[in-house]
Protein backbone atom coordinates (compact mmCIF):
# COMPACT_ATOMS: atom_id res chain seq x y z
CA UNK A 1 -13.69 -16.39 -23.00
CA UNK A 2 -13.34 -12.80 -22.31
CA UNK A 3 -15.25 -12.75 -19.54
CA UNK A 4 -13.27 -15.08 -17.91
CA UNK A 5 -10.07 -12.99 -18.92
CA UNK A 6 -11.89 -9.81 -17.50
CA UNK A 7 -12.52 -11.57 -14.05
CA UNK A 8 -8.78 -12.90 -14.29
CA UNK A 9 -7.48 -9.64 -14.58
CA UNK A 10 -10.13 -7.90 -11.68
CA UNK A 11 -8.97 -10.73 -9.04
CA UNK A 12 -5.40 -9.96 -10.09
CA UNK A 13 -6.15 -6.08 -9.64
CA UNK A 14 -7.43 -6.60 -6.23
CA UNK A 15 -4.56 -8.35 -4.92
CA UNK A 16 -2.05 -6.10 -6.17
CA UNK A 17 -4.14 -3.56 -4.76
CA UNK A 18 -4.31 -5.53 -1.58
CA UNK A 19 -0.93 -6.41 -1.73
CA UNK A 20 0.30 -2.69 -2.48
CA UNK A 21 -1.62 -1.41 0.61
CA UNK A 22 0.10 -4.08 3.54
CA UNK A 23 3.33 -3.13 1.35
CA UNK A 24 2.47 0.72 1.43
CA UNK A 25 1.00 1.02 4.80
CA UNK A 26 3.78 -0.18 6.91
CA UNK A 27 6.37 1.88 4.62
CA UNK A 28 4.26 4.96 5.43
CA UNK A 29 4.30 4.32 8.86
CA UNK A 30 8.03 3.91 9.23
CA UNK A 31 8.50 6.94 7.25
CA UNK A 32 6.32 9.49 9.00
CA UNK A 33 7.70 7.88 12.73
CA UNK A 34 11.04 8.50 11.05
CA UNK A 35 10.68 12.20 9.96
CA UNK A 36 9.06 12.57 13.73
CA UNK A 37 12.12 11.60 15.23
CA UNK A 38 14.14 13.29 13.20
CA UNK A 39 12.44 16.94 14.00
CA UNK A 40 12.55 17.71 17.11
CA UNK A 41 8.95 18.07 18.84
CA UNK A 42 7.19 21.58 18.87
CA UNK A 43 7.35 23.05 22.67
């Protein structure tokens, strides 16, 4: 019975984890092409 909890809670783990990284990744993304646009570009 635990066992099965344990492997209940891994799989669950994994796709928050998954889930957090295509959340995360195209927040960083708009963030970083944000803060480039907003400094101007080194001459």
């Amino acid at each position: 019975m635990i066992t099965l909890i344990e492997r209940y809670f891994e799989s669950l783990l994994q796709l928050l984890s998954f889930y957090g990284i295509c959340l995360l990744l195209p927040l960083s993304c708009y963030c970083t092409t944000k803060t480039e646009f907003a400094t101007p570009p080194p001459i």
